[in-house]
PDB file of N, CA and C in Angstrom:
ATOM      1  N   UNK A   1      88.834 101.409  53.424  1.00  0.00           N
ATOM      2  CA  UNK A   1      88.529 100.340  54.335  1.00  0.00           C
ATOM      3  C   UNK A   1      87.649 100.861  55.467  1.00  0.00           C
ATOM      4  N   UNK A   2      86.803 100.475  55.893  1.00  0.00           N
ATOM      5  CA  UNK A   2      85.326 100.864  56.975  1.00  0.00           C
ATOM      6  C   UNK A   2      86.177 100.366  58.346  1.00  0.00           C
ATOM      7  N   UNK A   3      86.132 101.601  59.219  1.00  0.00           N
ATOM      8  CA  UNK A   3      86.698 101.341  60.404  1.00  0.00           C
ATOM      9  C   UNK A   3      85.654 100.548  61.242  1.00  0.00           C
ATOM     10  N   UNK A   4      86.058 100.047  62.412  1.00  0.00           N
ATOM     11  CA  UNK A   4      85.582  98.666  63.247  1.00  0.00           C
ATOM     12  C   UNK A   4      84.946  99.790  64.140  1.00  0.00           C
ATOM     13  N   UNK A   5      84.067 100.010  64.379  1.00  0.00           N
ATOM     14  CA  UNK A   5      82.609 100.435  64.867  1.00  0.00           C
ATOM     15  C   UNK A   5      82.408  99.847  66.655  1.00  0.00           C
ATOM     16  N   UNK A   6      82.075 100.272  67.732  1.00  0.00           N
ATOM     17  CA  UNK A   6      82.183  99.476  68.668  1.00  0.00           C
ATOM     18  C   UNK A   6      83.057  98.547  69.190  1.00  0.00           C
ATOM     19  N   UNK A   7      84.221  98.776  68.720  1.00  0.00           N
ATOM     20  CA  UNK A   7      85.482  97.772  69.059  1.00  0.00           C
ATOM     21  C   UNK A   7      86.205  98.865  70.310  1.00  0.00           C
ATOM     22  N   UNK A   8      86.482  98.149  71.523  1.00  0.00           N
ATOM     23  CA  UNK A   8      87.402  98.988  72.070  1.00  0.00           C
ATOM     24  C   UNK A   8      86.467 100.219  72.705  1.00  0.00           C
ATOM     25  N   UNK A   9      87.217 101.082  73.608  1.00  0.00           N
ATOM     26  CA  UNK A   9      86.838 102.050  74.243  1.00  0.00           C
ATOM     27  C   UNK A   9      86.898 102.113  75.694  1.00  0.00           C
ATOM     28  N   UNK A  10      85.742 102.514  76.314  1.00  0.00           N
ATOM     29  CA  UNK A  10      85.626 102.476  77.822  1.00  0.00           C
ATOM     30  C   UNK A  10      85.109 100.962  78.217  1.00  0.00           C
ATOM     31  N   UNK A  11      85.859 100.241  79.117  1.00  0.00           N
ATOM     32  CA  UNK A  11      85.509  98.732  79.484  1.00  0.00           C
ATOM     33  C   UNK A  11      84.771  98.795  80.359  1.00  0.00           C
ATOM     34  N   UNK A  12      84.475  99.898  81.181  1.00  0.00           N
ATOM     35  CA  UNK A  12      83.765  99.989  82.822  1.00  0.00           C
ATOM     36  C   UNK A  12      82.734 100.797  82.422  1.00  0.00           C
ATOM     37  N   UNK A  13      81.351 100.565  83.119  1.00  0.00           N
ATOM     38  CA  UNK A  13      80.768 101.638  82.929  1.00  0.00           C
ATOM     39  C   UNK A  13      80.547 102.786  84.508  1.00  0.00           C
ATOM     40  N   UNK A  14      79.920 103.331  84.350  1.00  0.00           N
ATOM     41  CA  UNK A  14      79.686 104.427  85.568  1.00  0.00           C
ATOM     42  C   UNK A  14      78.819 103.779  86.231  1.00  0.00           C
ATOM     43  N   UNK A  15      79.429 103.730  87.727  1.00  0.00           N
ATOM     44  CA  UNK A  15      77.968 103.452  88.806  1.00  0.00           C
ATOM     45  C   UNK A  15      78.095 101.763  88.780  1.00  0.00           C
ATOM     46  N   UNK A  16      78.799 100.874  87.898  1.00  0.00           N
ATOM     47  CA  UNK A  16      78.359  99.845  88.140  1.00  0.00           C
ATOM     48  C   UNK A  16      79.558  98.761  88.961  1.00  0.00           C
ATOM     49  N   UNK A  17      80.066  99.381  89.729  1.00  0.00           N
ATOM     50  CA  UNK A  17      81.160  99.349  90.583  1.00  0.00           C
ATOM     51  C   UNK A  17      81.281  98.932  91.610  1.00  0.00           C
ATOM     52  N   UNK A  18      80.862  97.600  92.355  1.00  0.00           N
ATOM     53  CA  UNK A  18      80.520  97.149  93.804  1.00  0.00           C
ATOM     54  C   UNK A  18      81.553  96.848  94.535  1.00  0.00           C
ATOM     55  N   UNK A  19      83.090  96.364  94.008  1.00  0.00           N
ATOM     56  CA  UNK A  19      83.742  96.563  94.853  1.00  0.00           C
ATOM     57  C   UNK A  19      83.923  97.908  95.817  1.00  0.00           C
ATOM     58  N   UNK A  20      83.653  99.459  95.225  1.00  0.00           N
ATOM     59  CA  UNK A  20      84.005 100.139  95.990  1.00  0.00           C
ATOM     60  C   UNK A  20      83.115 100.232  97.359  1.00  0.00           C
ATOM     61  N   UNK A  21      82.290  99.602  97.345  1.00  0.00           N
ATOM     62  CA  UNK A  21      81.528  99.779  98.768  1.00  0.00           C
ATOM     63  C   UNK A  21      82.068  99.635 100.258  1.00  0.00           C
ATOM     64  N   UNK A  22      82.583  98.552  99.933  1.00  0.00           N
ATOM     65  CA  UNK A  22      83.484  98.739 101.115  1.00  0.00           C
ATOM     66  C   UNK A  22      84.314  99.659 101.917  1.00  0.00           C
ATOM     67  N   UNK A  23      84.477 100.221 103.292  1.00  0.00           N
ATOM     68  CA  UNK A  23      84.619 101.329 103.652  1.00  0.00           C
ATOM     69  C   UNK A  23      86.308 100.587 105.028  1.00  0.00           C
ATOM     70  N   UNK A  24      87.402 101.307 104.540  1.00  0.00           N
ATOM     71  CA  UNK A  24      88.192 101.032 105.413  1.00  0.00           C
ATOM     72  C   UNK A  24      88.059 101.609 107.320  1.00  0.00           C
ATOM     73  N   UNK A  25      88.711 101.125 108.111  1.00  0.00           N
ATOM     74  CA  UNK A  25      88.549 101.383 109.114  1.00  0.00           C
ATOM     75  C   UNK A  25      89.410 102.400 108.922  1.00  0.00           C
ATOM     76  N   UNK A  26      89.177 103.803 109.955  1.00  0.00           N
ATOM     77  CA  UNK A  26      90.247 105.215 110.016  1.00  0.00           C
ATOM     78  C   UNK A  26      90.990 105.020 111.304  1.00  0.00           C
ATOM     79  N   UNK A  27      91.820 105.049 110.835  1.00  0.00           N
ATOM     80  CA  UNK A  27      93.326 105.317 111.530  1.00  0.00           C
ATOM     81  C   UNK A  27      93.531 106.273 111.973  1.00  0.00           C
ATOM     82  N   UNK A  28      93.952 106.441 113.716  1.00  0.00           N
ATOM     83  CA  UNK A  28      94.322 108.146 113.858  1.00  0.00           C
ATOM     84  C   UNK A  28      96.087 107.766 114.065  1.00  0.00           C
ATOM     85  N   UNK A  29      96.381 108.732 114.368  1.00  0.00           N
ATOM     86  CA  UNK A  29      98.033 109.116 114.770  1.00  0.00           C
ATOM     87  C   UNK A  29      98.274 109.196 116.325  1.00  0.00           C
ATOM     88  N   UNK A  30      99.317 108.010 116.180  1.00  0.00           N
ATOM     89  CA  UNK A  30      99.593 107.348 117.507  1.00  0.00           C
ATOM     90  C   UNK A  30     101.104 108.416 117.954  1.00  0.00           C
ATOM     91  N   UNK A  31     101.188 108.708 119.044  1.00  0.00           N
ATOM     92  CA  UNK A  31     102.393 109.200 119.971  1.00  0.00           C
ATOM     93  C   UNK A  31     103.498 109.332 118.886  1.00  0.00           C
ATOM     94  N   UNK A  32     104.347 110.409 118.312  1.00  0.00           N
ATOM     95  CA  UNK A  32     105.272 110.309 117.427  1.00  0.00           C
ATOM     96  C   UNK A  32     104.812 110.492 116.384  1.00  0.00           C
ATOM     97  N   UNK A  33     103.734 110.701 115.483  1.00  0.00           N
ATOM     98  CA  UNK A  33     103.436 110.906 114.424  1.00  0.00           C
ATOM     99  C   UNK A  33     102.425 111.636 114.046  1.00  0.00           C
ATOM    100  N   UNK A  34     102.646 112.503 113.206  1.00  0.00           N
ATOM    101  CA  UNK A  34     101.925 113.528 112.756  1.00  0.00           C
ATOM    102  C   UNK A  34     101.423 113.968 111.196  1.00  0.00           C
ATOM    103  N   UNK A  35     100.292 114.728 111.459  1.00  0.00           N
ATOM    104  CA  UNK A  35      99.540 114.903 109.912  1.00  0.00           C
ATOM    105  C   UNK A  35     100.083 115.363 109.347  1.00  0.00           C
ATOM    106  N   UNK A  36     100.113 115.728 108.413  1.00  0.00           N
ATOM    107  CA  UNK A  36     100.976 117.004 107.075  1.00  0.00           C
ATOM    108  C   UNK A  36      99.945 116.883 106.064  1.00  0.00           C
ATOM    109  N   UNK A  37     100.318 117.801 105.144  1.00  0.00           N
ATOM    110  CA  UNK A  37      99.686 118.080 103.593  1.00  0.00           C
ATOM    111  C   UNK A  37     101.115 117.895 102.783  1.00  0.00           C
ATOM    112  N   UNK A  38     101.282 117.052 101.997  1.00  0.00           N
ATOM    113  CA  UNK A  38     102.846 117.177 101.664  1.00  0.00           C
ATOM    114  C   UNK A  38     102.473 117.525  99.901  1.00  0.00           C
ATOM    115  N   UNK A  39     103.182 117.598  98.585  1.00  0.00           N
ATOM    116  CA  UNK A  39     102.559 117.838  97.515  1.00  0.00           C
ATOM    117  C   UNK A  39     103.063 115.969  97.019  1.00  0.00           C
ATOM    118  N   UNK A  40     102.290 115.152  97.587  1.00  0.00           N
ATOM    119  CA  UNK A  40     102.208 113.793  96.900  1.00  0.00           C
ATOM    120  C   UNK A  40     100.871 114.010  95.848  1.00  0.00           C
ATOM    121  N   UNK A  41     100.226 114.677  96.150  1.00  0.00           N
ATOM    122  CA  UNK A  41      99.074 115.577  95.162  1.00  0.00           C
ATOM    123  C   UNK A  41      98.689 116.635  95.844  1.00  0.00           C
ATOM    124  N   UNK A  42      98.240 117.695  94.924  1.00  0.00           N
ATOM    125  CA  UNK A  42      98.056 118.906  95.617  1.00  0.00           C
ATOM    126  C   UNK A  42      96.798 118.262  96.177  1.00  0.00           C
ATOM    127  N   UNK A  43      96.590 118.802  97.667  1.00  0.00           N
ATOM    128  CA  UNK A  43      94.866 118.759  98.237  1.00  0.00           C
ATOM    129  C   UNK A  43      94.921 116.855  99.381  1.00  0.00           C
ATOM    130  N   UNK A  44      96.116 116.469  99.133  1.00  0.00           N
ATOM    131  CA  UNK A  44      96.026 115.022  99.808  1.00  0.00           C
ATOM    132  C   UNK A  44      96.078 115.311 101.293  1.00  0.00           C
ATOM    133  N   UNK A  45      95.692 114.199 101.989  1.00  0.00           N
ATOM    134  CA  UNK A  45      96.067 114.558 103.849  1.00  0.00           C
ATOM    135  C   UNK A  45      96.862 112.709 103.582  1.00  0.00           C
ATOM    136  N   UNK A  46      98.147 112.808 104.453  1.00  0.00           N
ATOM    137  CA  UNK A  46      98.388 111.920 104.935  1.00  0.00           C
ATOM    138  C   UNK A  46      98.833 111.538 105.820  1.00  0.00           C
ATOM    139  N   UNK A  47      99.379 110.846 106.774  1.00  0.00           N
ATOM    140  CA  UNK A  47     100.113 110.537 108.221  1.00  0.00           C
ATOM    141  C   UNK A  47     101.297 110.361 107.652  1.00  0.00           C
ATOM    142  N   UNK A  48     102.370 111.042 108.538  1.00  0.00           N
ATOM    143  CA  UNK A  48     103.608 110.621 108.462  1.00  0.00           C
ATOM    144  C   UNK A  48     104.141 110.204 109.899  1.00  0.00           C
ATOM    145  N   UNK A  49     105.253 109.474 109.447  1.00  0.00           N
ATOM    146  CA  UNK A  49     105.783 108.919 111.067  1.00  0.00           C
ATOM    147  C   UNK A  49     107.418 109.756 110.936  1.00  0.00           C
ATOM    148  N   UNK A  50     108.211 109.917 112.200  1.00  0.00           N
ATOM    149  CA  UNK A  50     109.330 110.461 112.092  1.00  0.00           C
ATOM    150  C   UNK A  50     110.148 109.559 112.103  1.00  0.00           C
ATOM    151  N   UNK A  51     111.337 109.383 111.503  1.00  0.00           N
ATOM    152  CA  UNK A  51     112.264 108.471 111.722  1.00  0.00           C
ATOM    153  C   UNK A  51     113.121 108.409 112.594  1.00  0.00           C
ATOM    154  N   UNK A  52     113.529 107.626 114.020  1.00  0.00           N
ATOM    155  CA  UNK A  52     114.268 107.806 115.142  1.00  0.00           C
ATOM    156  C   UNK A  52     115.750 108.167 114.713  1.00  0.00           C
ATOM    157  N   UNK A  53     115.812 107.439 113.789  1.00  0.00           N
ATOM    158  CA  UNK A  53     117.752 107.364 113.289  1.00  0.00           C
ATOM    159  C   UNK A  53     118.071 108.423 112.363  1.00  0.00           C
ATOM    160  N   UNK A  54     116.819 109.160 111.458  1.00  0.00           N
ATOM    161  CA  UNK A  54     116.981 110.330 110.693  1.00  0.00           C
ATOM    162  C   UNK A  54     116.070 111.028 110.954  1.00  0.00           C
ATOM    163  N   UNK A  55     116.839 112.167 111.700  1.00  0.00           N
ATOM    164  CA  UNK A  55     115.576 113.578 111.804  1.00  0.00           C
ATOM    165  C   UNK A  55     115.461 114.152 110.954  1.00  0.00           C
ATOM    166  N   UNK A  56     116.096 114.212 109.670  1.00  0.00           N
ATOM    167  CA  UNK A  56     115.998 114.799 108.563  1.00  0.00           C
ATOM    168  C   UNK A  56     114.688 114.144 107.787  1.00  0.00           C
ATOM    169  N   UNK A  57     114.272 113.128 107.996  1.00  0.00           N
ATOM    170  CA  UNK A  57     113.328 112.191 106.883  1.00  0.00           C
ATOM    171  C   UNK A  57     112.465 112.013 108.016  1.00  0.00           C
ATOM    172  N   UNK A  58     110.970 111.770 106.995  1.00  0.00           N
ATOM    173  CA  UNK A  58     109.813 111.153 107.644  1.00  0.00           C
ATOM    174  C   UNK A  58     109.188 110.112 106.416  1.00  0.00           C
ATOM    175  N   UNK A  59     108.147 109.144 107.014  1.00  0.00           N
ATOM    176  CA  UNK A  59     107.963 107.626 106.410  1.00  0.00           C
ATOM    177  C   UNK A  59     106.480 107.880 105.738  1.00  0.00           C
ATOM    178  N   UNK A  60     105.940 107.971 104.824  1.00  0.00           N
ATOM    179  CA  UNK A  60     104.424 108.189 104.883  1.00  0.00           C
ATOM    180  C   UNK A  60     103.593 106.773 105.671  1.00  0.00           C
ATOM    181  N   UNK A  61     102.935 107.010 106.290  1.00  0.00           N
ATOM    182  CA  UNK A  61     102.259 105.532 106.836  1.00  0.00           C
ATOM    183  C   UNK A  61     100.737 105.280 106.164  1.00  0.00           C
ATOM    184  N   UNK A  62     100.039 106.604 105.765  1.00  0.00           N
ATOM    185  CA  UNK A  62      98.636 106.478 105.012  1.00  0.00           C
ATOM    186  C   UNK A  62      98.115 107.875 104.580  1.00  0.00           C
ATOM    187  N   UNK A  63      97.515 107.786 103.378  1.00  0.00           N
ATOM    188  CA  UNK A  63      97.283 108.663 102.528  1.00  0.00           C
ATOM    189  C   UNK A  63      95.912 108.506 102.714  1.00  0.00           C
ATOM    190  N   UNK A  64      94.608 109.562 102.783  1.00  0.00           N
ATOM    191  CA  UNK A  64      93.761 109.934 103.610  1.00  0.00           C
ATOM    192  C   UNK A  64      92.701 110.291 102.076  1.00  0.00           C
ATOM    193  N   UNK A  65      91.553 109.318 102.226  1.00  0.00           N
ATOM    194  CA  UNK A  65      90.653 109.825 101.111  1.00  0.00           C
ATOM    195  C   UNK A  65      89.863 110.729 101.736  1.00  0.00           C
ATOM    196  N   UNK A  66      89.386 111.756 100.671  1.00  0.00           N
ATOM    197  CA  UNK A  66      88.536 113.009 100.963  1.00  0.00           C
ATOM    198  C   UNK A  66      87.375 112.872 101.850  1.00  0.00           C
ATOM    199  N   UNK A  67      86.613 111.831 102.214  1.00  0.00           N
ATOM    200  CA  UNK A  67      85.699 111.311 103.293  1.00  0.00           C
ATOM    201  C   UNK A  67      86.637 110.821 104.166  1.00  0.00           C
ATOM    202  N   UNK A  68      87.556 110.315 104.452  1.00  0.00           N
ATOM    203  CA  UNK A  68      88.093 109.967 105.882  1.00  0.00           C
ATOM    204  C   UNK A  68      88.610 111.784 106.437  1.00  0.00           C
ATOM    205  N   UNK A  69      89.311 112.249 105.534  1.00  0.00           N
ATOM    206  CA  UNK A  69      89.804 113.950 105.893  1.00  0.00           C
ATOM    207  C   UNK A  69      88.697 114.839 106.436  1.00  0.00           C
ATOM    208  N   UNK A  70      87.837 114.687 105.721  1.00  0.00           N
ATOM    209  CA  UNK A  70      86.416 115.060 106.587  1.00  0.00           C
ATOM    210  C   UNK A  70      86.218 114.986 108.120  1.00  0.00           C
ATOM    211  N   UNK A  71      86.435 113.478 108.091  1.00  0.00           N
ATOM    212  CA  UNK A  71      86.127 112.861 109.405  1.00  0.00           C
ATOM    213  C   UNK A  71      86.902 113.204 110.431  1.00  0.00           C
ATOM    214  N   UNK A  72      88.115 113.068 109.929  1.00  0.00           N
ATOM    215  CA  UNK A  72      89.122 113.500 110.716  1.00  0.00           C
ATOM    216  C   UNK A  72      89.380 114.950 111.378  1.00  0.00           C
ATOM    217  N   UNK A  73      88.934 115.757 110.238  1.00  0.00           N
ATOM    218  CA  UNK A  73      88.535 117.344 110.643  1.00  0.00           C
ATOM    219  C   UNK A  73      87.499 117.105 111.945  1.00  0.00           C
ATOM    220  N   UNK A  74      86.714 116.462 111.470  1.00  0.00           N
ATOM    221  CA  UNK A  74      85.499 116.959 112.546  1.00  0.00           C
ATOM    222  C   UNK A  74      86.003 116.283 113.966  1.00  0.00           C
ATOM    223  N   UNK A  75      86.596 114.857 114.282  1.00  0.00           N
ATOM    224  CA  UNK A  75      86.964 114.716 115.656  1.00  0.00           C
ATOM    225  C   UNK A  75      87.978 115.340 115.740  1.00  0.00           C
ATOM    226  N   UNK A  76      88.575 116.616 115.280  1.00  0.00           N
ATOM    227  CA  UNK A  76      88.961 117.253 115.488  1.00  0.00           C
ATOM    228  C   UNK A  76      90.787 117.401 115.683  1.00  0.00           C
ATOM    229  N   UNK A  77      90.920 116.070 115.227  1.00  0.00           N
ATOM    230  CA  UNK A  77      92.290 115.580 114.717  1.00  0.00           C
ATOM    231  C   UNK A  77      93.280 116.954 113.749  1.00  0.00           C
ATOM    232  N   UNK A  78      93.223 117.255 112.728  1.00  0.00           N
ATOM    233  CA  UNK A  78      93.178 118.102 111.757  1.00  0.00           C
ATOM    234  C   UNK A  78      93.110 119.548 112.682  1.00  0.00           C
ATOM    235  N   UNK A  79      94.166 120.268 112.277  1.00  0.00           N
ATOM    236  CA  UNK A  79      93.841 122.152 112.854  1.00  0.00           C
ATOM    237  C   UNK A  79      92.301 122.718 112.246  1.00  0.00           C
ATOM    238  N   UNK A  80      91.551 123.577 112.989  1.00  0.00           N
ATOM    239  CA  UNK A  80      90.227 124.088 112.436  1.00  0.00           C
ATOM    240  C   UNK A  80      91.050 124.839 111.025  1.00  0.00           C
ATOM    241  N   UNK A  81      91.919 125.298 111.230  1.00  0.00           N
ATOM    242  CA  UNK A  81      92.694 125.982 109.906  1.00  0.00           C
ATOM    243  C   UNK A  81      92.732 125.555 108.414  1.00  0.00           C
ATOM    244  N   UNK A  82      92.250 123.902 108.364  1.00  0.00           N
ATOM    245  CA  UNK A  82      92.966 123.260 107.253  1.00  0.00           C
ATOM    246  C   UNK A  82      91.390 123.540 106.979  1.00  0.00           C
ATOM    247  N   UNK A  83      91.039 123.651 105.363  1.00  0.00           N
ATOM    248  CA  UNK A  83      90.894 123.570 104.091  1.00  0.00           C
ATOM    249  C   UNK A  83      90.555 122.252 103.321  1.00  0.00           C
ATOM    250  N   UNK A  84      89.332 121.767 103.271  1.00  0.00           N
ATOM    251  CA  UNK A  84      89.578 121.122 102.266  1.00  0.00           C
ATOM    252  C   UNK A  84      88.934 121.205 101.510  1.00  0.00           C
ATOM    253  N   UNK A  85      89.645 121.335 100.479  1.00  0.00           N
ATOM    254  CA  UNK A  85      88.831 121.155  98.718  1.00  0.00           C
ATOM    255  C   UNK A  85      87.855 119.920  98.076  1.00  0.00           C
ATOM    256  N   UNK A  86      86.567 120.585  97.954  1.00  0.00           N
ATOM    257  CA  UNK A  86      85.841 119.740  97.501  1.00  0.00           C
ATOM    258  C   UNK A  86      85.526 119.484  95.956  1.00  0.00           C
ATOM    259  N   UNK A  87      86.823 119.475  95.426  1.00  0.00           N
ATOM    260  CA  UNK A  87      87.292 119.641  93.838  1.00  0.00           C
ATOM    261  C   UNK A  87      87.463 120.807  93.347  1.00  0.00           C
ATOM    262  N   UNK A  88      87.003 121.092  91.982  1.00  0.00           N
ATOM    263  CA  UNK A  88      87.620 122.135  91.429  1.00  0.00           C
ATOM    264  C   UNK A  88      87.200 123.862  92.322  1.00  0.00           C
ATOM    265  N   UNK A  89      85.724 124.243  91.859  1.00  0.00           N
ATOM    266  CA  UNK A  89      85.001 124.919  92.121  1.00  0.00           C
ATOM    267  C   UNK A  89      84.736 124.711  93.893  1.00  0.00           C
ATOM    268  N   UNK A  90      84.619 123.381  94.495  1.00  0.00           N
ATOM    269  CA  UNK A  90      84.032 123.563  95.862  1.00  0.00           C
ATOM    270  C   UNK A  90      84.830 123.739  96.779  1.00  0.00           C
ATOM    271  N   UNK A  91      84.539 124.947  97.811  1.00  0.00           N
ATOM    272  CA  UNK A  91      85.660 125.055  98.963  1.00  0.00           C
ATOM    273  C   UNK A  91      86.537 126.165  98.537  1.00  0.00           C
ATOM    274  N   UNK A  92      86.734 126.560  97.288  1.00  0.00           N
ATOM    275  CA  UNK A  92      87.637 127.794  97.387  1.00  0.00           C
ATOM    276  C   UNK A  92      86.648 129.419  97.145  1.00  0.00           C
ATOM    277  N   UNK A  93      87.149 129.753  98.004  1.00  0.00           N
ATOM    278  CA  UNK A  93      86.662 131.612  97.984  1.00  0.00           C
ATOM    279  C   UNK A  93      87.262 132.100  97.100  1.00  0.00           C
ATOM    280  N   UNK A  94      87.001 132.617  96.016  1.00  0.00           N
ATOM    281  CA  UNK A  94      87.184 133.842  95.486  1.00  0.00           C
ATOM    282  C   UNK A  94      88.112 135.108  95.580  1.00  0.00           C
ATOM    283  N   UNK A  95      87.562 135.373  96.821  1.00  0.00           N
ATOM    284  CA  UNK A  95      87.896 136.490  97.516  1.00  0.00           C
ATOM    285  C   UNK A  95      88.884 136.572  98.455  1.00  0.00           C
ATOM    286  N   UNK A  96      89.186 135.138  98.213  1.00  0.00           N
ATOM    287  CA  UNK A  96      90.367 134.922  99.620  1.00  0.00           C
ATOM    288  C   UNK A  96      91.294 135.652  98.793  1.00  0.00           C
ATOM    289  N   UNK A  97      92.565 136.381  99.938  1.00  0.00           N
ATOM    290  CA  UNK A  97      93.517 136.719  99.888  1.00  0.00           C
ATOM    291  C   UNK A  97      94.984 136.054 100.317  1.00  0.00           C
ATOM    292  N   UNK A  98      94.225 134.893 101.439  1.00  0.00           N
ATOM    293  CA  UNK A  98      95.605 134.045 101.773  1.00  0.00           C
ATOM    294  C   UNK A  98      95.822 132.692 101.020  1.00  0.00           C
ATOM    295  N   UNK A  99      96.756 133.304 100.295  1.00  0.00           N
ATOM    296  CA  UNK A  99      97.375 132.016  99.008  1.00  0.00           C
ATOM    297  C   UNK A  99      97.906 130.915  99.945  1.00  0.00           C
ATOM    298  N   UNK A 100      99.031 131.021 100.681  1.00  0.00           N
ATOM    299  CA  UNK A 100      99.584 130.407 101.435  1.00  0.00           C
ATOM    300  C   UNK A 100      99.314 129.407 102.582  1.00  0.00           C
ATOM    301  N   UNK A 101      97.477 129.713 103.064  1.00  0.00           N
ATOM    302  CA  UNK A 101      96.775 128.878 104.156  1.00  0.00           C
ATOM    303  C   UNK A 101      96.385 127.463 104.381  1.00  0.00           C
ATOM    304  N   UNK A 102      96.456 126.994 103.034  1.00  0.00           N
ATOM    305  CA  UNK A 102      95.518 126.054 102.436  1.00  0.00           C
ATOM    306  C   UNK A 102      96.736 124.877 102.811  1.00  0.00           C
ATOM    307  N   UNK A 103      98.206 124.664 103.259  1.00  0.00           N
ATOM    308  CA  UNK A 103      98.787 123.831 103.774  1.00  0.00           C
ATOM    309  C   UNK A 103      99.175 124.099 105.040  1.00  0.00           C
ATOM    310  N   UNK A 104      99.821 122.629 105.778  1.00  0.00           N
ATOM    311  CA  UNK A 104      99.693 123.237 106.913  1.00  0.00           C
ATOM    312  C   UNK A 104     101.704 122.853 106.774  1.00  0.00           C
ATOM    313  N   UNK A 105     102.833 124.209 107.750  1.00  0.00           N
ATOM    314  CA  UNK A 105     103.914 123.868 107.584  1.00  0.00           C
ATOM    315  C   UNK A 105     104.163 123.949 108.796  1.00  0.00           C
ATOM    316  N   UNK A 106     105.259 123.035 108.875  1.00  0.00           N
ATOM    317  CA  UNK A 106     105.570 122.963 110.006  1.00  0.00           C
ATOM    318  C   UNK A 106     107.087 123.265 110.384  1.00  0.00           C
ATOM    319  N   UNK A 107     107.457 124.071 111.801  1.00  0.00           N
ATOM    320  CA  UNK A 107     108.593 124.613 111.556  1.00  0.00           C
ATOM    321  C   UNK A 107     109.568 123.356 112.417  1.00  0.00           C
ATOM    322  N   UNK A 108     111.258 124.106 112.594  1.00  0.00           N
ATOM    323  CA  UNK A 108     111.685 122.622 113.451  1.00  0.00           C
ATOM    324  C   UNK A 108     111.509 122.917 114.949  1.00  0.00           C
ATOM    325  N   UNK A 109     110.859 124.383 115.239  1.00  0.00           N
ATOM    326  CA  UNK A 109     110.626 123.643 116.762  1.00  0.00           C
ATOM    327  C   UNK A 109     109.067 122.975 116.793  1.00  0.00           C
ATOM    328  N   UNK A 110     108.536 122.659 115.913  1.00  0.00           N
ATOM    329  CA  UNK A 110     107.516 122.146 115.615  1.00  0.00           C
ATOM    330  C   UNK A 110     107.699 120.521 115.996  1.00  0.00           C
ATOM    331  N   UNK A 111     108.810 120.681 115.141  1.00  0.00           N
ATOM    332  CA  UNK A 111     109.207 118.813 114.871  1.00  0.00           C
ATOM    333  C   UNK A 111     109.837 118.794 116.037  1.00  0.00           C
ATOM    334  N   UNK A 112     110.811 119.494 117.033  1.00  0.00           N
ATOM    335  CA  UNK A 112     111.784 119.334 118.298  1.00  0.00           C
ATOM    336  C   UNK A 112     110.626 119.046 119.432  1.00  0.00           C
ATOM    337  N   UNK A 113     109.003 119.237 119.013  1.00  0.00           N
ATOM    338  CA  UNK A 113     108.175 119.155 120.604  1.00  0.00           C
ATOM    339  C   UNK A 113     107.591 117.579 120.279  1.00  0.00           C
ATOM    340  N   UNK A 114     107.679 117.261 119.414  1.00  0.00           N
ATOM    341  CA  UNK A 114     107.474 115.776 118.890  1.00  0.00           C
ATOM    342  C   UNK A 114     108.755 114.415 119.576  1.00  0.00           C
TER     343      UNK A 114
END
């Protein structure tokens, strides 16, 4: 039996995509809430808020696309420390030796000056 030829496959093509144009407004972090790198994916930035009634837990409030993290680096929101990966190959050294830099942790007198 002759299989069906052009049936099915990729429905979208590349590039022809106009909803994405649109560009959200950036959000910074208001009194009480702070950035993290958490592993919701390796390489994400998002805002978290603290919870008044549990100091143990925090709330995510927004998850940060790779052009807003940018942005945010540069007004200077973000530690000069943080890292970001510009996919596979872009942004990582080679030669680096500090495995550990590339998140940022935070200790609890970190969270106690909050």
């Amino acid at each position: 039996m002759p299989k069906n030829k052009g049936k099915g496959g990729k429905n979208r093509k590349r590039g022809k995509n106009e909803a994405d144009d649109e560009k959200r407004e950036l959000i910074f972090k208001e009194d009480g809430q702070e950035y993290a790198q958490v592993w919701i994916a390796a390489g994400d930035i998002i805002l978290v808020g603290l919870r008044d009634y549990q100091d143990d837990k925090a709330d995510v409030i927004m998850k940060y696309m790779p052009d807003e993290a940018r942005l945010l680096k540069a007004y200077g929101e973000l530690p000069e420390t943080t890292r970001l990966n510009e996919g596979v190959a872009g942004g990582i050294d080679e030669d680096d030796d500090g495995a550990g830099d590339d998140y940022i942790e935070f200790e609890d007198e970190d969270i106690d000056k909050i």
